[in-house]
C-alpha atoms as a PDB file:
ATOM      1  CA  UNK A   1      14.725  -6.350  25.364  1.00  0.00           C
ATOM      2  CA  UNK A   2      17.414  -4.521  22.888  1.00  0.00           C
ATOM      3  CA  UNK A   3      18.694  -7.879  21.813  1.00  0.00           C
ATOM      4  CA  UNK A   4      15.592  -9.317  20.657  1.00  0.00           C
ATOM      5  CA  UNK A   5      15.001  -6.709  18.763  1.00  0.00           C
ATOM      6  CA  UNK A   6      18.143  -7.494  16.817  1.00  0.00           C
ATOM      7  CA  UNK A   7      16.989 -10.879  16.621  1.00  0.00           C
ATOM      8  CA  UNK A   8      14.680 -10.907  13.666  1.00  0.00           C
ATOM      9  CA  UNK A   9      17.891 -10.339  11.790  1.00  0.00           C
ATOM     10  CA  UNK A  10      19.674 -13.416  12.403  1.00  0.00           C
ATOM     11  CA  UNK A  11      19.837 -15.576  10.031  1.00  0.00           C
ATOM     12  CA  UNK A  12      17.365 -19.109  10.871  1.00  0.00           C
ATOM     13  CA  UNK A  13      18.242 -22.563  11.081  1.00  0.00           C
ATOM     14  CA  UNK A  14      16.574 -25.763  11.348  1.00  0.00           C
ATOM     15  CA  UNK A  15      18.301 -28.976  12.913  1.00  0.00           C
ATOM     16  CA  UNK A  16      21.824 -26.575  11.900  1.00  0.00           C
ATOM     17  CA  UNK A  17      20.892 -26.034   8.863  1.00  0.00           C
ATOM     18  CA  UNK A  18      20.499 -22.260   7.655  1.00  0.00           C
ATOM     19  CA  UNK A  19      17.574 -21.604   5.871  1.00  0.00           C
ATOM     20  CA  UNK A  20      18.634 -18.466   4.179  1.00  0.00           C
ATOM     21  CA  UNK A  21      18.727 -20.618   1.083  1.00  0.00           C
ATOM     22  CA  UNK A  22      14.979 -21.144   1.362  1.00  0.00           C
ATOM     23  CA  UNK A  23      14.357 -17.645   1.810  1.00  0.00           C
ATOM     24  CA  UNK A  24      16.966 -16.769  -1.063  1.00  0.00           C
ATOM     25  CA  UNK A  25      14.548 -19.141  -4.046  1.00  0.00           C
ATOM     26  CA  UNK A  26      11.169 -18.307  -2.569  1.00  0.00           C
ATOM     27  CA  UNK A  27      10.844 -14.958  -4.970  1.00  0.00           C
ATOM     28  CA  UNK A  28      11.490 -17.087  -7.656  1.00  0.00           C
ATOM     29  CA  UNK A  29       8.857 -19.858  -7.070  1.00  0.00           C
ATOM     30  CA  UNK A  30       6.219 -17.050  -6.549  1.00  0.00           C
ATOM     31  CA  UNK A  31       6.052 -15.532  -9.716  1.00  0.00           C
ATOM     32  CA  UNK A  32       4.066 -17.702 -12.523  1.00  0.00           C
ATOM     33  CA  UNK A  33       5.826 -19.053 -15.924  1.00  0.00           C
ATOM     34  CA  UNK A  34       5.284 -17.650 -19.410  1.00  0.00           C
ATOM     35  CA  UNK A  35       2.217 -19.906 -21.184  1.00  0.00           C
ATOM     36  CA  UNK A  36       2.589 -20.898 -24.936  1.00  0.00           C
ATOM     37  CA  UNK A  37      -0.730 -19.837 -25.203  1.00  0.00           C
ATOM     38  CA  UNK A  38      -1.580 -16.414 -27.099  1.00  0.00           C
ATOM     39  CA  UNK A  39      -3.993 -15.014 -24.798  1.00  0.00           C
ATOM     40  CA  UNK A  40      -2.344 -15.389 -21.146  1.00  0.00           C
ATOM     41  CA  UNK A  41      -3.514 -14.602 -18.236  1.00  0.00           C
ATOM     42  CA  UNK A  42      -4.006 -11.230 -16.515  1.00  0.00           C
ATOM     43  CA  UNK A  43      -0.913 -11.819 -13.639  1.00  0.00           C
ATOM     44  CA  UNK A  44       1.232 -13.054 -16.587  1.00  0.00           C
ATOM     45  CA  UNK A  45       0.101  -9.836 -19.150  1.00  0.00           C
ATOM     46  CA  UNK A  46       0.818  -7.368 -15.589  1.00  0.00           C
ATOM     47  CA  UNK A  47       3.946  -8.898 -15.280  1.00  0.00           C
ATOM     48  CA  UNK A  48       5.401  -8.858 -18.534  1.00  0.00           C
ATOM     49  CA  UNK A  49       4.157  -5.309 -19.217  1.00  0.00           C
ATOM     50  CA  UNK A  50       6.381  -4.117 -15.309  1.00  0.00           C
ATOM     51  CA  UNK A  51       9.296  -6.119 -17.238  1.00  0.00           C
ATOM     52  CA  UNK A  52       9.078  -4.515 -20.357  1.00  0.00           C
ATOM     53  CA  UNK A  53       8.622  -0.872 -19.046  1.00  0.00           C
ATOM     54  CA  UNK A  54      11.591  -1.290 -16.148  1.00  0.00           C
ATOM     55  CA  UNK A  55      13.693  -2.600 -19.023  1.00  0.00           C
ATOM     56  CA  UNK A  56      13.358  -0.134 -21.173  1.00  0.00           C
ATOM     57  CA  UNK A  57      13.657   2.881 -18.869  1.00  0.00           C
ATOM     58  CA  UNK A  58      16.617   1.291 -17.587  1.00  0.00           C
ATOM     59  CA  UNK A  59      18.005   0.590 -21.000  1.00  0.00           C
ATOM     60  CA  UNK A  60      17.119   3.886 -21.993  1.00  0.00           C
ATOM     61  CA  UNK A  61      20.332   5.650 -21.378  1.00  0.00           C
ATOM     62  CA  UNK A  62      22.324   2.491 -22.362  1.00  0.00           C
ATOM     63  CA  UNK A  63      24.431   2.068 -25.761  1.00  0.00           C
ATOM     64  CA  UNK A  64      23.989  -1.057 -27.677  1.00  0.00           C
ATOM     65  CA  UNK A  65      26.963  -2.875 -25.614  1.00  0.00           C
ATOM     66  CA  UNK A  66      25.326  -2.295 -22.331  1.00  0.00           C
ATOM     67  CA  UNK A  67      22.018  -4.001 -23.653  1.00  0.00           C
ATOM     68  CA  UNK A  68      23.111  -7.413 -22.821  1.00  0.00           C
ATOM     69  CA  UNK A  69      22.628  -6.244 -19.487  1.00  0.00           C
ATOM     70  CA  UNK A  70      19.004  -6.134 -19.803  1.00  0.00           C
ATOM     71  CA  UNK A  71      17.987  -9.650 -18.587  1.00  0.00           C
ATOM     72  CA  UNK A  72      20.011  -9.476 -15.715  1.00  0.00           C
ATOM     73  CA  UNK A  73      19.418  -6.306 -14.565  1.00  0.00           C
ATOM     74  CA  UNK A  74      15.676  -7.383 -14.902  1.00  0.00           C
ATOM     75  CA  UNK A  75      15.739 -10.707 -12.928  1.00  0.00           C
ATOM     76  CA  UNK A  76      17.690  -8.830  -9.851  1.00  0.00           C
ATOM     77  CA  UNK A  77      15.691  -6.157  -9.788  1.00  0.00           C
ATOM     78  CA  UNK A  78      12.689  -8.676  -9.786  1.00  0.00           C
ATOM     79  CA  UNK A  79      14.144 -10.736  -7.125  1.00  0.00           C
ATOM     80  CA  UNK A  80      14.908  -8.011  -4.963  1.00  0.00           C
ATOM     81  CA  UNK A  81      12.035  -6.286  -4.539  1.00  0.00           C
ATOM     82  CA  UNK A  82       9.921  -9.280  -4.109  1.00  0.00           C
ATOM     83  CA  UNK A  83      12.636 -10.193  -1.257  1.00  0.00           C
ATOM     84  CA  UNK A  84      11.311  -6.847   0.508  1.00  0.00           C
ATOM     85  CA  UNK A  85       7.754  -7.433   0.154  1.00  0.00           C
ATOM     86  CA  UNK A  86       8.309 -10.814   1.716  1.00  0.00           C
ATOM     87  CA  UNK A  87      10.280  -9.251   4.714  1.00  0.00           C
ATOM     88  CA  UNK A  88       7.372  -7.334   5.558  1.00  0.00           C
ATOM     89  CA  UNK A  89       5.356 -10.134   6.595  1.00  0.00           C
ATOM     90  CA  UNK A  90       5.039 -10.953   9.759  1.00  0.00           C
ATOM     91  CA  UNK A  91       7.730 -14.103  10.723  1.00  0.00           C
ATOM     92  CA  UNK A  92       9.606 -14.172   7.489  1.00  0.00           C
ATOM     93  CA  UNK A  93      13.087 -13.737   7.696  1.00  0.00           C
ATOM     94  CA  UNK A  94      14.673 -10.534   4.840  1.00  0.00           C
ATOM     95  CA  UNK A  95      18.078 -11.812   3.327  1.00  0.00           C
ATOM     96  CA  UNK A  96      18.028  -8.332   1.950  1.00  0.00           C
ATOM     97  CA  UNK A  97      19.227  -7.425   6.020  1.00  0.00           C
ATOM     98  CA  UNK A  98      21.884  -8.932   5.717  1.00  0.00           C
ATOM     99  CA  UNK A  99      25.374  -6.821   4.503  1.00  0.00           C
ATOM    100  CA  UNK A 100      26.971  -9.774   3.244  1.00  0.00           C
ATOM    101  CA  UNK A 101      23.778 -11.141   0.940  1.00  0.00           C
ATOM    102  CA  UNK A 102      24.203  -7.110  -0.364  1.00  0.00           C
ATOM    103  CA  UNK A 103      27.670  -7.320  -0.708  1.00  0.00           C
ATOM    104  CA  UNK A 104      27.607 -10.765  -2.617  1.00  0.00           C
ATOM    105  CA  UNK A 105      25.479  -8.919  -5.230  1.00  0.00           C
ATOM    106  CA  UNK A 106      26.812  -5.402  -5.475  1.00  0.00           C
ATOM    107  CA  UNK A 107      30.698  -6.359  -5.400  1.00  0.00           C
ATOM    108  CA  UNK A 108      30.870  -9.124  -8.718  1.00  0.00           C
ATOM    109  CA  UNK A 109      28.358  -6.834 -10.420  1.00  0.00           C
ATOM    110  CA  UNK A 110      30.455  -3.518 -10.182  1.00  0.00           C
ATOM    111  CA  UNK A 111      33.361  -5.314 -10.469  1.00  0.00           C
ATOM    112  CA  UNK A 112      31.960  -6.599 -13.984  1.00  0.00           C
ATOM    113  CA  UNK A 113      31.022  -2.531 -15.176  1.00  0.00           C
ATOM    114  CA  UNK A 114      34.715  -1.744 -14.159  1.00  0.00           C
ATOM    115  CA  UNK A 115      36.504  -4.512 -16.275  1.00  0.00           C
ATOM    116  CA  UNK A 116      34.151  -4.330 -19.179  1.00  0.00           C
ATOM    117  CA  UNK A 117      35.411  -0.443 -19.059  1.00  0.00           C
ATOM    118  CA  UNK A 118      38.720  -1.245 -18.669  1.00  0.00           C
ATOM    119  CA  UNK A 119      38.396  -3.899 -21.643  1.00  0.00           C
ATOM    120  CA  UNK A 120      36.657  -2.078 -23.546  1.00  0.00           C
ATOM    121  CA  UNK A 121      38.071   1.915 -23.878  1.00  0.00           C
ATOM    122  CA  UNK A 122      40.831   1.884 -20.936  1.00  0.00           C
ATOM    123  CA  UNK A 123      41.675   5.450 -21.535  1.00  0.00           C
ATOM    124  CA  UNK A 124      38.331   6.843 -20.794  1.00  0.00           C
ATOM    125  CA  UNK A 125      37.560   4.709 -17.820  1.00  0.00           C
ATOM    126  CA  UNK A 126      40.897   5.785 -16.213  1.00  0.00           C
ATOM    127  CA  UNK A 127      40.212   9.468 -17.708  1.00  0.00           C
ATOM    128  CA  UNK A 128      36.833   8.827 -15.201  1.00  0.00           C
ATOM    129  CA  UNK A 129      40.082   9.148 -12.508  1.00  0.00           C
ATOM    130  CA  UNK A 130      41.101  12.965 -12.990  1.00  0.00           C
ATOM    131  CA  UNK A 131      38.467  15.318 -14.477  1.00  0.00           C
ATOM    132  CA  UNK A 132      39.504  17.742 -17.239  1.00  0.00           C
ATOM    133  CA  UNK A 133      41.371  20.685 -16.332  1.00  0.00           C
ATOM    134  CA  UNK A 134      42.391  20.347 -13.208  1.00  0.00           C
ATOM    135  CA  UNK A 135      45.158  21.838 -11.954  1.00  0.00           C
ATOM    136  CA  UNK A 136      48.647  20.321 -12.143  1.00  0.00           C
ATOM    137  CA  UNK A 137      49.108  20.751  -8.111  1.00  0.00           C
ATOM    138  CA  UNK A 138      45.934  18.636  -7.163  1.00  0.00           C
ATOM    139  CA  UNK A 139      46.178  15.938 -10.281  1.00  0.00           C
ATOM    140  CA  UNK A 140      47.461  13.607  -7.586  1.00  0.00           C
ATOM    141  CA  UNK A 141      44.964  14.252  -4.502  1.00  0.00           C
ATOM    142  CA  UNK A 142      42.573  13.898  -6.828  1.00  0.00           C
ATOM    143  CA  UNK A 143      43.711  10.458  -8.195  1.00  0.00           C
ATOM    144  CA  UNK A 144      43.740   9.500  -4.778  1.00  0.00           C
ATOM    145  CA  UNK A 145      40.072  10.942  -4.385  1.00  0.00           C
ATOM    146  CA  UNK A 146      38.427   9.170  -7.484  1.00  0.00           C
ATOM    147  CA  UNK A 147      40.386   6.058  -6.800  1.00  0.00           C
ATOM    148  CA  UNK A 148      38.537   5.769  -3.519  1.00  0.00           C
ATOM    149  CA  UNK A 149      35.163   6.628  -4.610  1.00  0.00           C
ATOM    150  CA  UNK A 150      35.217   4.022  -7.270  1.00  0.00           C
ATOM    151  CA  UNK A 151      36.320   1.655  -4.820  1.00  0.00           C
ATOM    152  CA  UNK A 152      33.330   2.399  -2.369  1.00  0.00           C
ATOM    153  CA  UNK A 153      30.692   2.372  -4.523  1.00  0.00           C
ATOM    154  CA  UNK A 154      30.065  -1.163  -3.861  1.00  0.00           C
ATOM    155  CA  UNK A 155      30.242  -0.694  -0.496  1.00  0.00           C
ATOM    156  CA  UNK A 156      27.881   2.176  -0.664  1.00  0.00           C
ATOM    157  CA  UNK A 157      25.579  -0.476  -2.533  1.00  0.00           C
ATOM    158  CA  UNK A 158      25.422  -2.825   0.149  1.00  0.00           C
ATOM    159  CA  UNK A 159      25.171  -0.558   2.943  1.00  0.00           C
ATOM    160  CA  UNK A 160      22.392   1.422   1.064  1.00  0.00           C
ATOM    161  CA  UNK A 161      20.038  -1.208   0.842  1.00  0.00           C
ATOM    162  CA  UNK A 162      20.867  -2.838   4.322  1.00  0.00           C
ATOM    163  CA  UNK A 163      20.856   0.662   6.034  1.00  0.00           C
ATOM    164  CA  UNK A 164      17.320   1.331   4.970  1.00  0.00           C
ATOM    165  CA  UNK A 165      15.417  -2.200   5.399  1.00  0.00           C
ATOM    166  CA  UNK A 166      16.979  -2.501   9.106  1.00  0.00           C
ATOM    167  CA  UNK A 167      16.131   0.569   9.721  1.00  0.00           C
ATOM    168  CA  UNK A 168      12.623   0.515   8.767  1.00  0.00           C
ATOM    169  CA  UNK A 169      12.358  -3.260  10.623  1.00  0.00           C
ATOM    170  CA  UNK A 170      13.296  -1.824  13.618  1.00  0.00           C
ATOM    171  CA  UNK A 171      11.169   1.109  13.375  1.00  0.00           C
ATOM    172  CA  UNK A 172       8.078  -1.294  13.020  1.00  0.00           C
ATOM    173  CA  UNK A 173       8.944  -3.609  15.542  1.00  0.00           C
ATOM    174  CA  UNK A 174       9.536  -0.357  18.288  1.00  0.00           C
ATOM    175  CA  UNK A 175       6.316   1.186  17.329  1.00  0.00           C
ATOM    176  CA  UNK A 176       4.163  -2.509  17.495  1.00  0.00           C
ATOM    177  CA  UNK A 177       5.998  -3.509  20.941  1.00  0.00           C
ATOM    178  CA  UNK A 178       4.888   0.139  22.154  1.00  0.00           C
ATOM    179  CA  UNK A 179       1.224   0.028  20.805  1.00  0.00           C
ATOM    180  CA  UNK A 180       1.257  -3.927  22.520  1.00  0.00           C
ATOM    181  CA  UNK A 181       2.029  -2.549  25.889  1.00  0.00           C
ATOM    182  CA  UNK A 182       0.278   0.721  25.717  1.00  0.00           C
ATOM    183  CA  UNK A 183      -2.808  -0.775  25.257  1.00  0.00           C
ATOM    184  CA  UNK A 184      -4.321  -2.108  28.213  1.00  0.00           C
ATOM    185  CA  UNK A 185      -3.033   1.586  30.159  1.00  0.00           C
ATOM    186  CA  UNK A 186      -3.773   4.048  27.803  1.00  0.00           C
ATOM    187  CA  UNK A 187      -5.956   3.131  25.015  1.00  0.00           C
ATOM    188  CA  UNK A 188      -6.166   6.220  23.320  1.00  0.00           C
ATOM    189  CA  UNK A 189      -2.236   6.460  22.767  1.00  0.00           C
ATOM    190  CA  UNK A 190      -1.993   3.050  21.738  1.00  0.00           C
ATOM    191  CA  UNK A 191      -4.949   3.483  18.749  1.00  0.00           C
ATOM    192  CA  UNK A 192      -2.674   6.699  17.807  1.00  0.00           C
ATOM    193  CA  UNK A 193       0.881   4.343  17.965  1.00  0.00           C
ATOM    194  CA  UNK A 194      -1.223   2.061  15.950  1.00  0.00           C
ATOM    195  CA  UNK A 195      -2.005   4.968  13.742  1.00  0.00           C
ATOM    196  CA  UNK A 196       1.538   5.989  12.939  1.00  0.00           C
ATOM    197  CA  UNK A 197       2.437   1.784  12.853  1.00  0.00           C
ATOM    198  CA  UNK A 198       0.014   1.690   9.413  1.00  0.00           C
ATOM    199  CA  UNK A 199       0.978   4.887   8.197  1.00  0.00           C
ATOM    200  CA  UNK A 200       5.268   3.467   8.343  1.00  0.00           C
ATOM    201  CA  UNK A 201       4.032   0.471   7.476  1.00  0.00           C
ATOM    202  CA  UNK A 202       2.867   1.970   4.003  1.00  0.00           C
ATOM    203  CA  UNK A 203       6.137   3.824   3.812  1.00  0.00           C
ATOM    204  CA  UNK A 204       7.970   0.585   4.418  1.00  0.00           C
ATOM    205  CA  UNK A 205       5.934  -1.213   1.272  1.00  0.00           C
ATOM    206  CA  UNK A 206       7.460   2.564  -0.876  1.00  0.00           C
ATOM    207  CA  UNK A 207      10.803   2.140   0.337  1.00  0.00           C
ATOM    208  CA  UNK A 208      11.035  -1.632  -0.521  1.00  0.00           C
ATOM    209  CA  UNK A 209      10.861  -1.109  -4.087  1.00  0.00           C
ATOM    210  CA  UNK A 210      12.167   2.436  -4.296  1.00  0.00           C
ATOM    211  CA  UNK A 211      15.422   0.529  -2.937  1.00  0.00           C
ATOM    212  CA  UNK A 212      15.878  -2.245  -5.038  1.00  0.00           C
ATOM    213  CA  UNK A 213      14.949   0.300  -7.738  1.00  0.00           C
ATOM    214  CA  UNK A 214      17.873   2.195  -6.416  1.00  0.00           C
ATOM    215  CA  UNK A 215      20.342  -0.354  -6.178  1.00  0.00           C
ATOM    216  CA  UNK A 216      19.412  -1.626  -9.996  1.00  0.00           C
ATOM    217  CA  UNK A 217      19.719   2.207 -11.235  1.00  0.00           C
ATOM    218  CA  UNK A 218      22.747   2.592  -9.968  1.00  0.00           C
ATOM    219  CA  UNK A 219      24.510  -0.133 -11.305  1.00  0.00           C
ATOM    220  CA  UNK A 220      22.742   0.825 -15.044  1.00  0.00           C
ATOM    221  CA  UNK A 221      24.617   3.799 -14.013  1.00  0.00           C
ATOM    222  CA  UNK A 222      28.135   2.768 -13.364  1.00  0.00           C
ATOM    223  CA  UNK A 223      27.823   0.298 -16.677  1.00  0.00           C
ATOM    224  CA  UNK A 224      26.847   3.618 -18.526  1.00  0.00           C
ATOM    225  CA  UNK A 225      30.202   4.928 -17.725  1.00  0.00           C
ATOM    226  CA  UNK A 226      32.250   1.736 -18.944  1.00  0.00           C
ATOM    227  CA  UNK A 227      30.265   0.912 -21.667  1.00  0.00           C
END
């Protein structure tokens, strides 16, 4: 019983082939393209008015430099939280579960922030290593200390996101396997499971896009220090 709970993370296959691929364009096929035409659509005018306000709160605290960012930043934000949603539906399959899929996103991106910075004004981005006035004793724990931060902050990334969506997976699939057998033997606790199931359902919907909101901000956040 424990390990098919874990099985809804694995990633599918058909005939050997993983379908993670699939999974990984669906977002994209979803959403409708821009018309020529003045007047669009009301999907299209929602959508580009969520684009335009993320961008420019995200932008907001951004320099010039760090505003050809904006598309990107965009587009995976975009793609990530309709990759939640998705996962939420019943037999669909979340890359966003999966460390590595986090990891292949968070790593080359932070990566990016921490060359640009060290392109761009070295001396600051290393002076982001030792903060001012500190004494001469603890200069080199510190080093040590901000040396290892900066290199977990991908990692903290990945395992943010992934943390959170398994988390919540598992929490729905306990709660619906308890309200399935509950029901026939005691009705009235199963209707109350059932209860509880919407309620973290809804909180599951909040915490889809409050996370890929998360993951987006922070990476506006380390580019903000190297830019």
């Amino acid at each position: 019983m424990m390990t098919s709970f874990f099985d809804q993370f694995a990633s599918p296959s058909f005939l050997g082939i993983p379908l993670i691929a699939i999974a990984t364009m669906m977002p994209w096929v979803l959403y409708p393209n821009p018309s020529p035409r003045w007047i669009n659509s009301r999907l299209i005018t929602i959508q580009e008015w969520f684009i335009s306000r993320f961008t420019n709160q995200l932008m907001l605290p951004l320099n010039i430099g760090g505003h050809k960012w904006a598309l990107l930043l965009a587009s995976l934000m975009i793609f990530l939280i309709t990759t939640n949603m998705l996962g939420l539906l019943p037999y669909t399959f979340t890359p966003t579960t999966q460390l590595s899929f986090n990891m292949g996103f968070a790593m080359p991106l932070w990566l990016a922030t921490v060359i640009i910075g060290m392109r761009n004004q070295p001396t600051i981005a290393l002076g982001h290593l030792l903060p001012e006035g500190t004494p001469i004793l603890l200069i080199p724990v510190l080093i040590i200390i901000e040396t290892i931060s900066l290199f977990i902050r991908p990692l903290a990334l990945g395992v943010r996101l992934t943390a959170n969506l398994t988390a919540g997976h598992l929490l729905i699939q306990l709660i619906a396997t308890a309200v399935f057998v509950l029901m026939p033997m005691m009705p009235t606790v199963a209707i109350l499971a059932a209860t509880v199931l919407f309620l973290l359902t809804l909180l599951e919907v909040a915490v889809a896009m409050i996370q890929a909101y998360v993951f987006v901000l922070l990476l506006s956040l380390y580019l903000q220090e190297n830019v």
